[in-house]
Protein backbone atom coordinates (compact mmCIF):
# COMPACT_ATOMS: atom_id res chain seq x y z
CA UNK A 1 34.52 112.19 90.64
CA UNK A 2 31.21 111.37 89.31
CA UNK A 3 31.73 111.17 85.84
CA UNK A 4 34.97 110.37 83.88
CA UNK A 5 37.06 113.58 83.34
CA UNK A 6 38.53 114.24 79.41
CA UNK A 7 41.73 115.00 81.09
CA UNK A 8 42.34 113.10 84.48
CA UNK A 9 44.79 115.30 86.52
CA UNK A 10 45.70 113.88 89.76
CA UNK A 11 45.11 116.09 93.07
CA UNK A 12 48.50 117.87 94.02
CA UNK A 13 49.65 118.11 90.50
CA UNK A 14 51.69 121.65 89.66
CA UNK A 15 51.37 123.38 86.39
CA UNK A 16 53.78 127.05 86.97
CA UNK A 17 52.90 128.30 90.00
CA UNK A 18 49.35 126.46 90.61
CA UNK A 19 48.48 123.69 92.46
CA UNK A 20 45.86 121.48 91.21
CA UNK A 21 43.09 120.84 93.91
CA UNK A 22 39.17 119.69 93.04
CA UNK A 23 37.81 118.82 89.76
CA UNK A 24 34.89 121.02 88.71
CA UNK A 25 33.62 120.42 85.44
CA UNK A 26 34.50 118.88 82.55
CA UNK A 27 33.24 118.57 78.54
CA UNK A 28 33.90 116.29 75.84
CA UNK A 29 37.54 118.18 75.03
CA UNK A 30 38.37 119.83 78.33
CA UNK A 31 38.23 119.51 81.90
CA UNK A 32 38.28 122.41 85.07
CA UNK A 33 39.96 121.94 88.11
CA UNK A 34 40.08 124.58 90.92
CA UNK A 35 43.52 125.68 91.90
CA UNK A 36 45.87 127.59 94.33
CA UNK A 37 48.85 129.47 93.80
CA UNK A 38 51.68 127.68 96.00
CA UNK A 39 54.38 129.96 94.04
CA UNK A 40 55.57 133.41 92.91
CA UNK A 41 53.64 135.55 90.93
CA UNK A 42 51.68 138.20 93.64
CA UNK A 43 50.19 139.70 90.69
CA UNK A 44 48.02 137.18 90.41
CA UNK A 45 44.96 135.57 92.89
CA UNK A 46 45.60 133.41 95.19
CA UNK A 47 42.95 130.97 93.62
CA UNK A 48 41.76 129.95 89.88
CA UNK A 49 40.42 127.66 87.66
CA UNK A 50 42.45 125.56 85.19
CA UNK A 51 40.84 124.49 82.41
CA UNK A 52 43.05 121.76 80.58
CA UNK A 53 42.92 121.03 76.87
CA UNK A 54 44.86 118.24 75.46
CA UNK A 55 46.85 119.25 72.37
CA UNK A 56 49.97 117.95 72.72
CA UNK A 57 49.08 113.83 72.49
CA UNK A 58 45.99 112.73 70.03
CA UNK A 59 45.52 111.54 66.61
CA UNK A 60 46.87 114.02 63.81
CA UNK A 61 43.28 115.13 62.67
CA UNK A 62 41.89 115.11 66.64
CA UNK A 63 45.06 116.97 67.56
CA UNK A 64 44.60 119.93 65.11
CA UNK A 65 40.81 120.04 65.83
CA UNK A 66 42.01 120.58 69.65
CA UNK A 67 44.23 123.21 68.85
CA UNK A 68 42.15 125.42 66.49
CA UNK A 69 39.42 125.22 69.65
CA UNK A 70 41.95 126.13 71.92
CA UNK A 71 43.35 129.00 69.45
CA UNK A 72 40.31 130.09 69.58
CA UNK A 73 39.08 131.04 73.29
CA UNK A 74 42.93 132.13 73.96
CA UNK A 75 42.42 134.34 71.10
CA UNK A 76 39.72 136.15 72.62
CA UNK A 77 40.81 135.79 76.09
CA UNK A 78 43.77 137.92 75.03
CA UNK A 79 41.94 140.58 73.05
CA UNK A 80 38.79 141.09 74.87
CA UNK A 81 38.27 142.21 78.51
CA UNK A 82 34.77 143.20 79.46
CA UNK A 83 32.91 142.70 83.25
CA UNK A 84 30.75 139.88 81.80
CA UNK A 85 33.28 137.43 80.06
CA UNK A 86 35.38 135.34 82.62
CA UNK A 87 38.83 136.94 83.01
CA UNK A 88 41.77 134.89 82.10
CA UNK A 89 45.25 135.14 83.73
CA UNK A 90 47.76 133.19 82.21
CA UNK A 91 48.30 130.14 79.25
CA UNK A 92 50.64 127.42 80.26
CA UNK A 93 51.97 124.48 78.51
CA UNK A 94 52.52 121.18 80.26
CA UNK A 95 55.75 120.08 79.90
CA UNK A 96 55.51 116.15 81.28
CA UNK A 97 56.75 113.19 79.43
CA UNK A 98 56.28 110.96 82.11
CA UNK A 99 52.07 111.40 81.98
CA UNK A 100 51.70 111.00 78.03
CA UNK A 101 48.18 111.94 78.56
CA UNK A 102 48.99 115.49 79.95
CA UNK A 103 51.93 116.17 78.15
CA UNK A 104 51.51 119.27 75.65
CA UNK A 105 48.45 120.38 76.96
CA UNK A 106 47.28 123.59 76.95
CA UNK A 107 46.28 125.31 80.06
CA UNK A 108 44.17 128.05 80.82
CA UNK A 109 44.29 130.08 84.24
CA UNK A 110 41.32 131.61 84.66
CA UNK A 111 39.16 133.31 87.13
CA UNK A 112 37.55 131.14 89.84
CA UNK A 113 33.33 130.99 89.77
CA UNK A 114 31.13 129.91 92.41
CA UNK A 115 29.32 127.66 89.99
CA UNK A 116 27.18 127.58 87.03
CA UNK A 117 24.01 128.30 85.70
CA UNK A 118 23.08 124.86 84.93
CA UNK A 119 24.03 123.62 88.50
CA UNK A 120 21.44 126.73 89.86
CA UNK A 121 18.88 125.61 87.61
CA UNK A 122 19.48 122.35 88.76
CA UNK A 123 19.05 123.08 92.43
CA UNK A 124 16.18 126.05 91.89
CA UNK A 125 15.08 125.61 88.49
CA UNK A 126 13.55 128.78 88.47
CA UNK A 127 15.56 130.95 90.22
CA UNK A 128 13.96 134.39 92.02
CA UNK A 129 16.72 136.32 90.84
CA UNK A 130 16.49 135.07 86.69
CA UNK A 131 15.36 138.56 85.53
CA UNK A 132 18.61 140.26 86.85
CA UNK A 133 21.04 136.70 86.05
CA UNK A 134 19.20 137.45 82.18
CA UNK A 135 20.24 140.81 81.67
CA UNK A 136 24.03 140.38 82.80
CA UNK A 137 24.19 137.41 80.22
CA UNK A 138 22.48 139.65 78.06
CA UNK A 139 24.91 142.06 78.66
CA UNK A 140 27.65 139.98 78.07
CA UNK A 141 26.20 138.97 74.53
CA UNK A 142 26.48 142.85 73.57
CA UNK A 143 30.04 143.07 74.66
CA UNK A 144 30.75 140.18 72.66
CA UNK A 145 28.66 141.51 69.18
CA UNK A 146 30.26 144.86 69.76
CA UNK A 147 33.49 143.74 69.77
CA UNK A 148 33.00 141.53 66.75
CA UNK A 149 32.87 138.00 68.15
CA UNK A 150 29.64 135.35 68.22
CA UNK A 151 29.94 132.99 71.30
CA UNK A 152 28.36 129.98 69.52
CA UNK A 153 27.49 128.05 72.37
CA UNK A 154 25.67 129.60 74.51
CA UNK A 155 24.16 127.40 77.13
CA UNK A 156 23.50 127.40 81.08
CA UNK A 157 26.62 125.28 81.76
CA UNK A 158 28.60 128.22 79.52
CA UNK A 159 26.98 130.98 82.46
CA UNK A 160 29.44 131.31 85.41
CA UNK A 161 28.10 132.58 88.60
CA UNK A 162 30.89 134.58 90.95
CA UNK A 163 30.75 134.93 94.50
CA UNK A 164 28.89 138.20 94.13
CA UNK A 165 26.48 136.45 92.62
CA UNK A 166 27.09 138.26 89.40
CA UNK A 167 27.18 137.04 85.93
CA UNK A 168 30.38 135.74 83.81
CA UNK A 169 29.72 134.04 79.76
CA UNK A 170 32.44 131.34 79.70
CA UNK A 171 34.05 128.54 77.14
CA UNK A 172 34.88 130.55 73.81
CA UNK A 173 36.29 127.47 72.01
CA UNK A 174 33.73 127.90 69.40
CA UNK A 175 33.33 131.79 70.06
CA UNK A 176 34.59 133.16 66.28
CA UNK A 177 35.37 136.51 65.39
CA UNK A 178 32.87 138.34 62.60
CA UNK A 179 34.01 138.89 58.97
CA UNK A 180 31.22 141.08 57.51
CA UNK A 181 27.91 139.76 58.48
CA UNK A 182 29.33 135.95 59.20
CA UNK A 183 31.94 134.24 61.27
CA UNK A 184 33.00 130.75 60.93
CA UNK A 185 32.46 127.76 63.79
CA UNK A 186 33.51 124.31 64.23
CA UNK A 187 31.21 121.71 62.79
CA UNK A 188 29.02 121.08 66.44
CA UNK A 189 26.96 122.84 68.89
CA UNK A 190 24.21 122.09 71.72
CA UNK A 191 20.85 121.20 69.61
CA UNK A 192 18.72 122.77 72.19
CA UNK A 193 20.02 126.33 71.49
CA UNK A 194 20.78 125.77 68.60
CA UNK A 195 18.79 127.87 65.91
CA UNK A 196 16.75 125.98 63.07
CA UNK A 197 18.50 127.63 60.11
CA UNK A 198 21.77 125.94 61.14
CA UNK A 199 20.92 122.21 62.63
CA UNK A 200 21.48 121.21 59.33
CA UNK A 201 23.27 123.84 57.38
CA UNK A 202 26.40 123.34 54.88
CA UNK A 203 29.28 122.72 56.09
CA UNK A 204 32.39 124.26 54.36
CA UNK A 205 36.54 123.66 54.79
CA UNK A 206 36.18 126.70 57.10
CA UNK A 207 33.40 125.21 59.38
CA UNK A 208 30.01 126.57 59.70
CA UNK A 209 28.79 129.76 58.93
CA UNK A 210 27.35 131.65 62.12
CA UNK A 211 25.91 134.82 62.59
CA UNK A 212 25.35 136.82 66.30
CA UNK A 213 21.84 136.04 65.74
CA UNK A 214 22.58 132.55 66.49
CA UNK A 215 23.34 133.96 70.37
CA UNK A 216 20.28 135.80 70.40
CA UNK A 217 18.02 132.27 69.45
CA UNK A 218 19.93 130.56 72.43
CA UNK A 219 19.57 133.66 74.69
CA UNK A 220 15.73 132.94 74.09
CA UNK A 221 15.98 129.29 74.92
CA UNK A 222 17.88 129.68 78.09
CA UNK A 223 15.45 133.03 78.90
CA UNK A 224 12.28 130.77 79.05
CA UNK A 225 14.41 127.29 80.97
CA UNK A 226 15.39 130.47 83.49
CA UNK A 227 12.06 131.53 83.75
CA UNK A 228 9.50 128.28 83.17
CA UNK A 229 12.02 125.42 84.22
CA UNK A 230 11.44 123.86 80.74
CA UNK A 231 12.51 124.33 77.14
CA UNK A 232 10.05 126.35 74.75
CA UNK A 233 9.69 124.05 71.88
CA UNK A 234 8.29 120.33 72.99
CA UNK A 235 9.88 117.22 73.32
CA UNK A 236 11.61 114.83 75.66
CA UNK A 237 14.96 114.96 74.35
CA UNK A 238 17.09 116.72 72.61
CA UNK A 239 16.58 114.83 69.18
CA UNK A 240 12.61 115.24 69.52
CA UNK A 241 12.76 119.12 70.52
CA UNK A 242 15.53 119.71 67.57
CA UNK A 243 12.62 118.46 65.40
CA UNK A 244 10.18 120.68 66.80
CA UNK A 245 12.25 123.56 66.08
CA UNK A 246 13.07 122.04 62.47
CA UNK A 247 9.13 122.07 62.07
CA UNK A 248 8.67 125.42 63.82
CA UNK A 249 11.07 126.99 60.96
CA UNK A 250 9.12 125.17 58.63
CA UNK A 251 5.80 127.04 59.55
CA UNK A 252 3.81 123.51 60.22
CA UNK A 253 4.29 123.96 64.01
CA UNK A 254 3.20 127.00 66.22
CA UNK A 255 5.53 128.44 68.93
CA UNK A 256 4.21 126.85 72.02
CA UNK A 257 5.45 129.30 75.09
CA UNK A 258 4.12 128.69 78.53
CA UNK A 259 1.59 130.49 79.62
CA UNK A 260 3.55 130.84 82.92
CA UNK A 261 5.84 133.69 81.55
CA UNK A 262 4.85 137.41 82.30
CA UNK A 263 3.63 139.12 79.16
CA UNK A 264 6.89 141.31 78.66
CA UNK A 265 8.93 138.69 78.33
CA UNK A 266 6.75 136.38 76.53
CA UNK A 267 7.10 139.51 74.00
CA UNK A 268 11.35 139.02 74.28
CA UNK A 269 11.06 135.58 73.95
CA UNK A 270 9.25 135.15 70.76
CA UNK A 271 11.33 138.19 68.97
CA UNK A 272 14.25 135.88 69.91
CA UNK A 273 12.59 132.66 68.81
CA UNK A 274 11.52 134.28 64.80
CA UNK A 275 11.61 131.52 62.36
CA UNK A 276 14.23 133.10 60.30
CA UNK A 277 17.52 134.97 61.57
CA UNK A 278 16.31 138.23 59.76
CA UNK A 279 13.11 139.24 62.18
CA UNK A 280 15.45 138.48 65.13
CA UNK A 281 16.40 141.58 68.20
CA UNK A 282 19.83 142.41 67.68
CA UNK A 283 21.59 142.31 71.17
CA UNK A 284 21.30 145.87 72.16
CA UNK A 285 17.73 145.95 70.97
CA UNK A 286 17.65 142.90 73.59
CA UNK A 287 19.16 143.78 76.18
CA UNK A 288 17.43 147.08 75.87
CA UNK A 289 13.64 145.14 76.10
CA UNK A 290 15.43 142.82 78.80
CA UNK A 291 16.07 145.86 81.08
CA UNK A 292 12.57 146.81 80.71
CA UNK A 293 11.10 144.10 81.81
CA UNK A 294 13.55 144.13 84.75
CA UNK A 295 12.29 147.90 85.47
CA UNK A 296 15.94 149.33 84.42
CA UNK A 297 16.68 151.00 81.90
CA UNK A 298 19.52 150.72 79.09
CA UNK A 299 23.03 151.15 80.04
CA UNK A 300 25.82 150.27 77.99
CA UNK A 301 27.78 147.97 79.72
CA UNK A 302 31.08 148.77 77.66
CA UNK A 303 32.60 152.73 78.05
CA UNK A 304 31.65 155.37 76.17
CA UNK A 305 34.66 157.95 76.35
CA UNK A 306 35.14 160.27 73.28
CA UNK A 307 38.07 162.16 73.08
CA UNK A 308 37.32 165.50 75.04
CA UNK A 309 38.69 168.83 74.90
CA UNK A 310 41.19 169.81 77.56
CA UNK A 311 39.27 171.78 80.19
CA UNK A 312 40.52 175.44 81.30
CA UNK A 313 41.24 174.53 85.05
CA UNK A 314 42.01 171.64 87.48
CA UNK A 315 39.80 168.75 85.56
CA UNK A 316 38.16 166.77 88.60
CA UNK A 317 34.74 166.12 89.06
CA UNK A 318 27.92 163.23 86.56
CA UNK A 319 22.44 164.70 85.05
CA UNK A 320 18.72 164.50 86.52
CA UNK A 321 17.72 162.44 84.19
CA UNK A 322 20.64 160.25 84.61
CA UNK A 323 20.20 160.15 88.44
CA UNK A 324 16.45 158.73 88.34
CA UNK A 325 17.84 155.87 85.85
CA UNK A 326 20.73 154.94 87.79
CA UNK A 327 18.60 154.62 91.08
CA UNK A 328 15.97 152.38 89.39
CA UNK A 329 18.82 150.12 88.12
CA UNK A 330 20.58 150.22 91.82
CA UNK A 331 16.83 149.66 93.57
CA UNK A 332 16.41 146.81 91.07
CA UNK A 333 19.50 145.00 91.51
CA UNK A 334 20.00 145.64 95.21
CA UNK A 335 16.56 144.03 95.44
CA UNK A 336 16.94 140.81 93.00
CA UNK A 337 20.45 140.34 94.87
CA UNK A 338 18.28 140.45 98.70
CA UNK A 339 16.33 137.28 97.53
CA UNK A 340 20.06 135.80 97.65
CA UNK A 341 21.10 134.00 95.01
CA UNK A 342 22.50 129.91 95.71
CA UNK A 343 25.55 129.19 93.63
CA UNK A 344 26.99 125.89 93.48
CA UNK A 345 30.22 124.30 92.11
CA UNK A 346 29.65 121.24 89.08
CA UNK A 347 30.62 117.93 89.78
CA UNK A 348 31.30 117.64 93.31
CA UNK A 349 34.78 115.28 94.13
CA UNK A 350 34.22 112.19 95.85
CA UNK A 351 30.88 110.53 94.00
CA UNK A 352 28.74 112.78 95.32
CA UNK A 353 25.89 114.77 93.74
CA UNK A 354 23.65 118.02 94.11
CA UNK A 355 24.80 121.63 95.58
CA UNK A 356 28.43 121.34 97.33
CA UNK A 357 28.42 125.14 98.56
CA UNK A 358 26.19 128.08 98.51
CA UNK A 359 26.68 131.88 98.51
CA UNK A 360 24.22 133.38 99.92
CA UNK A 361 24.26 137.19 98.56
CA UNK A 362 23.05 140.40 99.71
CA UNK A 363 23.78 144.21 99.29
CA UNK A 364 26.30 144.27 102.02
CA UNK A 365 28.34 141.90 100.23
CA UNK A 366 28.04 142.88 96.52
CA UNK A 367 31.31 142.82 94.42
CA UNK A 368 33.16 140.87 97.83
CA UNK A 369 35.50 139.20 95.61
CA UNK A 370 36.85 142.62 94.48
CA UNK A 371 35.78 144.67 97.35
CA UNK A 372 36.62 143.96 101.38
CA UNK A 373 32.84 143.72 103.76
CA UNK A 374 34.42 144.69 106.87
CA UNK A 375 35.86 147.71 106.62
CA UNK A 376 33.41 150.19 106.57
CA UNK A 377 32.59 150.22 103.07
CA UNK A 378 28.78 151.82 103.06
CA UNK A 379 26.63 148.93 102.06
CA UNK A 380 24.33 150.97 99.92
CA UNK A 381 26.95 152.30 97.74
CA UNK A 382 28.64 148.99 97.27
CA UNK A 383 26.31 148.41 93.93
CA UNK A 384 27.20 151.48 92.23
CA UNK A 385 31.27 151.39 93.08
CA UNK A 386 31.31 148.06 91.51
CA UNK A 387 29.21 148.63 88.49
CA UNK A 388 31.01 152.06 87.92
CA UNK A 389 34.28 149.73 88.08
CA UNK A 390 33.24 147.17 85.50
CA UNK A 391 32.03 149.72 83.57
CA UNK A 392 35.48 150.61 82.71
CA UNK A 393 38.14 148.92 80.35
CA UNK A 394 40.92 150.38 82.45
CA UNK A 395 41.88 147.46 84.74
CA UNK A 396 43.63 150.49 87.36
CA UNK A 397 40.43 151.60 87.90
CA UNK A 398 38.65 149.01 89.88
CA UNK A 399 36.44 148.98 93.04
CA UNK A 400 38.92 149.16 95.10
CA UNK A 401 40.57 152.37 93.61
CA UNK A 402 36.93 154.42 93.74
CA UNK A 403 35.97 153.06 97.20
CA UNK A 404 39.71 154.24 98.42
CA UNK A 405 39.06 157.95 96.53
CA UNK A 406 35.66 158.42 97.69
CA UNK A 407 37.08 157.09 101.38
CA UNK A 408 39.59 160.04 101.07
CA UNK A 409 37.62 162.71 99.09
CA UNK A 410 34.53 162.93 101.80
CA UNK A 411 34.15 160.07 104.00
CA UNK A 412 31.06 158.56 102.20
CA UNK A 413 29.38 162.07 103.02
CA UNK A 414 26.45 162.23 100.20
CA UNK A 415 25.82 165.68 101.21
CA UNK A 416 29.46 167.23 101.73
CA UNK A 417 29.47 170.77 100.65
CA UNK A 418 32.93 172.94 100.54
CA UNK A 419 31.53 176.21 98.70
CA UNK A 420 34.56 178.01 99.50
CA UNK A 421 36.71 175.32 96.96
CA UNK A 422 32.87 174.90 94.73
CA UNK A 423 32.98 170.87 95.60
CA UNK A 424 30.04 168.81 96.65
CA UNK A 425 28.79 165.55 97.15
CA UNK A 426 30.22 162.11 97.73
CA UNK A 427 32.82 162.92 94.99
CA UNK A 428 33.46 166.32 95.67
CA UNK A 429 32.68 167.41 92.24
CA UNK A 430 32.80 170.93 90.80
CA UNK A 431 29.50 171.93 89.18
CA UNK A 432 31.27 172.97 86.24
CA UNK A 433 33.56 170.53 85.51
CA UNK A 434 30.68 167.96 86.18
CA UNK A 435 28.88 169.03 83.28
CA UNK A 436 31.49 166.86 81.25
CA UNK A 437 31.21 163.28 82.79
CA UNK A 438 27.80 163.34 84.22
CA UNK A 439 25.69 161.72 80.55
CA UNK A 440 26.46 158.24 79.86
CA UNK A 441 26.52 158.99 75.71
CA UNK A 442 29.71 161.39 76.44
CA UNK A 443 28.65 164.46 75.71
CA UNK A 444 28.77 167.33 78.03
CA UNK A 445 25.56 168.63 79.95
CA UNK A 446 24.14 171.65 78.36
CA UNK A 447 23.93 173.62 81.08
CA UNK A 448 26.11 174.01 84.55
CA UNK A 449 24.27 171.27 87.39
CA UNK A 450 23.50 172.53 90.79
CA UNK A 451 24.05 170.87 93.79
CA UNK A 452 23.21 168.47 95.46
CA UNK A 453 24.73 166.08 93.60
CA UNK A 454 23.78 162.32 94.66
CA UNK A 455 25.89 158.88 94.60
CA UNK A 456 24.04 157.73 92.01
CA UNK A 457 25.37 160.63 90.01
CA UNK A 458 28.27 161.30 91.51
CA UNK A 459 30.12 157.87 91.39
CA UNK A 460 29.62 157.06 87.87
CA UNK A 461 30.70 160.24 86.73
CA UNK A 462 33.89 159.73 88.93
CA UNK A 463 34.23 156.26 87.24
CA UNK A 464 34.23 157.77 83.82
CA UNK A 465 36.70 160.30 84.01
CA UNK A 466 39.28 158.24 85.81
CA UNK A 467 38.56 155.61 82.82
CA UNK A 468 39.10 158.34 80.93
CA UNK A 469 42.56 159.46 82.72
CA UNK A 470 43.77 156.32 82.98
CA UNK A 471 45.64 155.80 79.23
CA UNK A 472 46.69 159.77 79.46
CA UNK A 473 49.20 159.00 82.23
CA UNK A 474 52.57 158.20 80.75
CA UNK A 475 53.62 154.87 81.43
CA UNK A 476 57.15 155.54 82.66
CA UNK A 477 55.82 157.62 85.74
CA UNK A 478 56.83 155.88 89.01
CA UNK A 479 54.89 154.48 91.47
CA UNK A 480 51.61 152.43 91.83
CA UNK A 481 49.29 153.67 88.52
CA UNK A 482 45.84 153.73 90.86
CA UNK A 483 47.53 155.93 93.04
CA UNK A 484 48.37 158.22 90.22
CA UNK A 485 45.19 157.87 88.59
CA UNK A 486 43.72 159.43 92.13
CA UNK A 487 46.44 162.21 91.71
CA UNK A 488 44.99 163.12 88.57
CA UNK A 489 41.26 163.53 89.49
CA UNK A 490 43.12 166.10 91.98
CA UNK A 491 44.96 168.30 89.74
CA UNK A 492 45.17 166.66 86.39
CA UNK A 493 46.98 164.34 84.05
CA UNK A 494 48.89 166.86 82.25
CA UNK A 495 50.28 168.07 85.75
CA UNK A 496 51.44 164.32 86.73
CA UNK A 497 52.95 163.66 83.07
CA UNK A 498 54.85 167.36 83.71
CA UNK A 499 55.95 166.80 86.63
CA UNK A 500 57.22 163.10 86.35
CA UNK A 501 54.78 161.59 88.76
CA UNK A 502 52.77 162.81 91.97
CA UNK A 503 53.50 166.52 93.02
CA UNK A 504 54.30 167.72 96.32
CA UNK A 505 51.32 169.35 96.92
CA UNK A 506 49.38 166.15 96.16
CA UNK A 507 51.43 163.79 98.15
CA UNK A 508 49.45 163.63 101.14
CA UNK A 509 45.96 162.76 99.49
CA UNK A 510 48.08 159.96 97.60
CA UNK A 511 49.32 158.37 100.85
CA UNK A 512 46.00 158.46 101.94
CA UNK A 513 44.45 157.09 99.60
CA UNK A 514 47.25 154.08 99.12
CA UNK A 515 46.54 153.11 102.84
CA UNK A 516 43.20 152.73 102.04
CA UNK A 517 43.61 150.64 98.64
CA UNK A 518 45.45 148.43 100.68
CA UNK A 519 42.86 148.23 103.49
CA UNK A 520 40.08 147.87 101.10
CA UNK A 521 41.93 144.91 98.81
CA UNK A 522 40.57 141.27 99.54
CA UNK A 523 42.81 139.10 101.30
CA UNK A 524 44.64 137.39 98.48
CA UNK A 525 44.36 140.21 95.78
């Protein structure tokens, strides 16, 4: 490896059910390895990264600084699950005397990238497809605020790129949770994003005080490296562009942006980059402006479901003006993701340097870490079932589960139309019942839509009321959950929870669509 690793961990080693292959990265207090699972465990992917942490053997004062980083981004791991924060599987403990070095240490399975930001930038430092890369992180900084964290650290090498060539925020050991209007961090960050106020703030027993606006400086750091190739304050170095900032808060230097940078975001930029914390965007107010200047509009990218009122008949089947957003968003992504984004792993093996694989993406192949290519999966709806799916806390309802329904409900026929049974579209939605799950805010349609009704309607109207089924099924009912889940669009939930499962007259649309969740599962999944 090119660069010594904080935790060496030989090729081959095991830790549970994972074999340790390739190093990929490593920090000052952990290092990532790729890995394959060589045991048990189905439930899990066949690959992963490990990212070891070594609290079990250090000085007294090193060793509980390790483990109050490592509390920390299990902490979250385990309460927060959104589409833009990497996804972590399991925590392990190493349990080897004989390597002093690894013994105690803390592992964390989590899900396998492509690469990283920084190594992109590295290869392409501006890439064609920063706009869309800057709203998912963007996104991923409101589903952090919202649920009450601050990441703290927000930095390219932080950015995970997937196979899909979407968008992950990564390393939460200095991610801490709100209390009131401040959380509290360790006592370090990266001086390039970090904001003025703090590069020489206080520091109590607790740490240092943070606020989310502390992401939102960062966010426009990395927003104008994505787009320029170079920082916005001057400087060499880190120590010389820390004092530009420290002299930019002070008022005696001007904010120096390139004149390279389109005019809407030069406009993001600077409301990121205020001198003070108070005149800063919050992140929806961001990632609101940061859509805009994508062309898309505003979608939340965590659920909206308000408890609704039971509705009178079978409760299965999204309105104009949600259709023309949803195709802008769809056109705009679909487009950014034809330039084909390069993703490459860190810290190639073997001394070498530079880009050690690419992904090249496209439309046909959105989401094909979640979602099979070759089985007939219409390339131009690929966008929308994945989206649909991450917009959706309910792990049961994932790409695989809508592609399989809409497989089974018309064939990918946009225009189906069954007026004897009032269904239509891709979804086979009934107008009336629509009117419920078609607006993104949750509330119902004021009047009764009329067919047609397109994909980019239909779909994420599906996805939100099987998000919203999802916790309404009684756990103890037998059989796979997704295939109940598709039951319940059918008929209902109260019909499955009555009678104890899947009912007779449902049981051939649930083998059908089981074969196809099976067919439509990457290998490995």
């Amino acid at each position: 490896m090119t660069e010594p690793y904080a935790v060496p961990v030989p090729r081959g080693y095991r830790v549970g059910v994972w074999e340790v292959r390739e190093p990929l990265a490593t920090g000052a207090f952990g290092s990532v390895y790729a890995a394959r699972r060589v045991g048990g465990g189905g439930e899990l992917p066949s690959t992963a990264a490990l990212k070891f942490l070594p609290t079990g053997t250090a000085t007294p004062r090193r060793l509980s600084h390790l483990r109050e980083l490592a509390e920390r981004e299990v902490a979250l791991y385990r309460r927060l699950r959104r589409p833009r924060l990497v996804r972590m599987y399991q925590t392990l403990t190493v349990d080897d005397p004989d390597r002093p070095h690894l013994d105690g240490a803390t592992v964390l399975v989590l899900e396998r990238a492509e690469g990283s930001l920084s190594a992109l930038l590295a290869a392409a430092p501006r890439p064609a497809a920063g706009p869309v890369l800057l709203a998912q992180i963007c996104e991923g900084l409101v589903q952090l605020h919202a649920a009450g964290w601050v990441h703290g650290d927000l930095k390219p090498a932080n950015v995970l790129l997937m196979a899909d060539g979407s968008v992950r925020l990564a390393d939460f050991n200095m991610a801490a949770e709100l209390e009131g209007t401040h959380a509290y961090t360790p006592a370090f960050s990266t001086p390039d994003y970090t904001p003025p106020e703090l590069l020489w703030t206080e520091i109590g027993e607790r740490g240092r005080r943070i606020r989310p606006s502390a992401d939102v400086w960062a966010f426009g750091v990395l927003a104008h490296l994505v787009l320029t190739g170079s920082f916005p304050l001057p400087g060499a170095t880190p120590a010389t562009r820390r004092d530009a900032a420290a002299a930019y808060a002070r008022g005696t230097e001007a904010l120096r942006l390139s004149p390279e940078l389109p005019e809407a975001w030069r406009r993001i930029i600077t409301a990121c980059l205020t001198r003070t914390h108070r005149d800063r965007l919050d992140a929806p107010a961001l990632l609101r402006s940061v859509r805009a200047a994508c062309g898309t509009p505003y979608r939340p990218p965590h659920p909206f479901r308000p408890v609704r009122p039971l509705l009178p008949r079978p409760v299965r089947r999204a309105t104009r003006a949600w259709v023309t957003a949803a195709a802008a968003a769809a056109v705009c992504a679909l487009a950014a993701l034809a330039y084909g984004i390069g993703v490459w792993a860190d810290g190639a093996p073997g001394g070498t340097s530079g880009p050690s694989a690419g992904a090249n993406v496209a439309a046909a192949t959105y989401g094909a870490s979640e979602l099979r290519t070759d089985r007939g999966i219409p390339p131009a709806y690929r966008l929308l079932i994945v989206e649909t799916a991450h917009d959706c806390d309910q792990e049961e309802v994932s790409p695989v589960l809508l592609a399989a329904m809409l497989k089974v409900e018309s064939d990918f026929d946009p225009d189906l139309a069954d007026p004897a049974n009032d269904e239509y579209g891709i979804a086979r939605w009934t107008p009336r019942v629509l009117r419920w799950w078609m607006n993104e805010d949750g509330t119902p349609n004021e009047t009764v839509p009329r067919p047609p009704f397109p994909p980019a309607e239909s779909i994420p109207a599906m996805g939100r009321y099987l998000c919203w089924i999802a916790p309404r099924l009684h756990d103890d009912l037998p059989g796979d959950r997704r295939v109940l889940i598709a039951a319940a669009y059918r008929t209902s939930y109260g019909t499955l929870n009555k009678a104890g499962g899947v009912p007779p007259d449902q049981r051939a649309y649930a083998a059908r669509v089981a074969r196809y969740l099976q067919e439509y599962a990457p290998r490995g999944r």
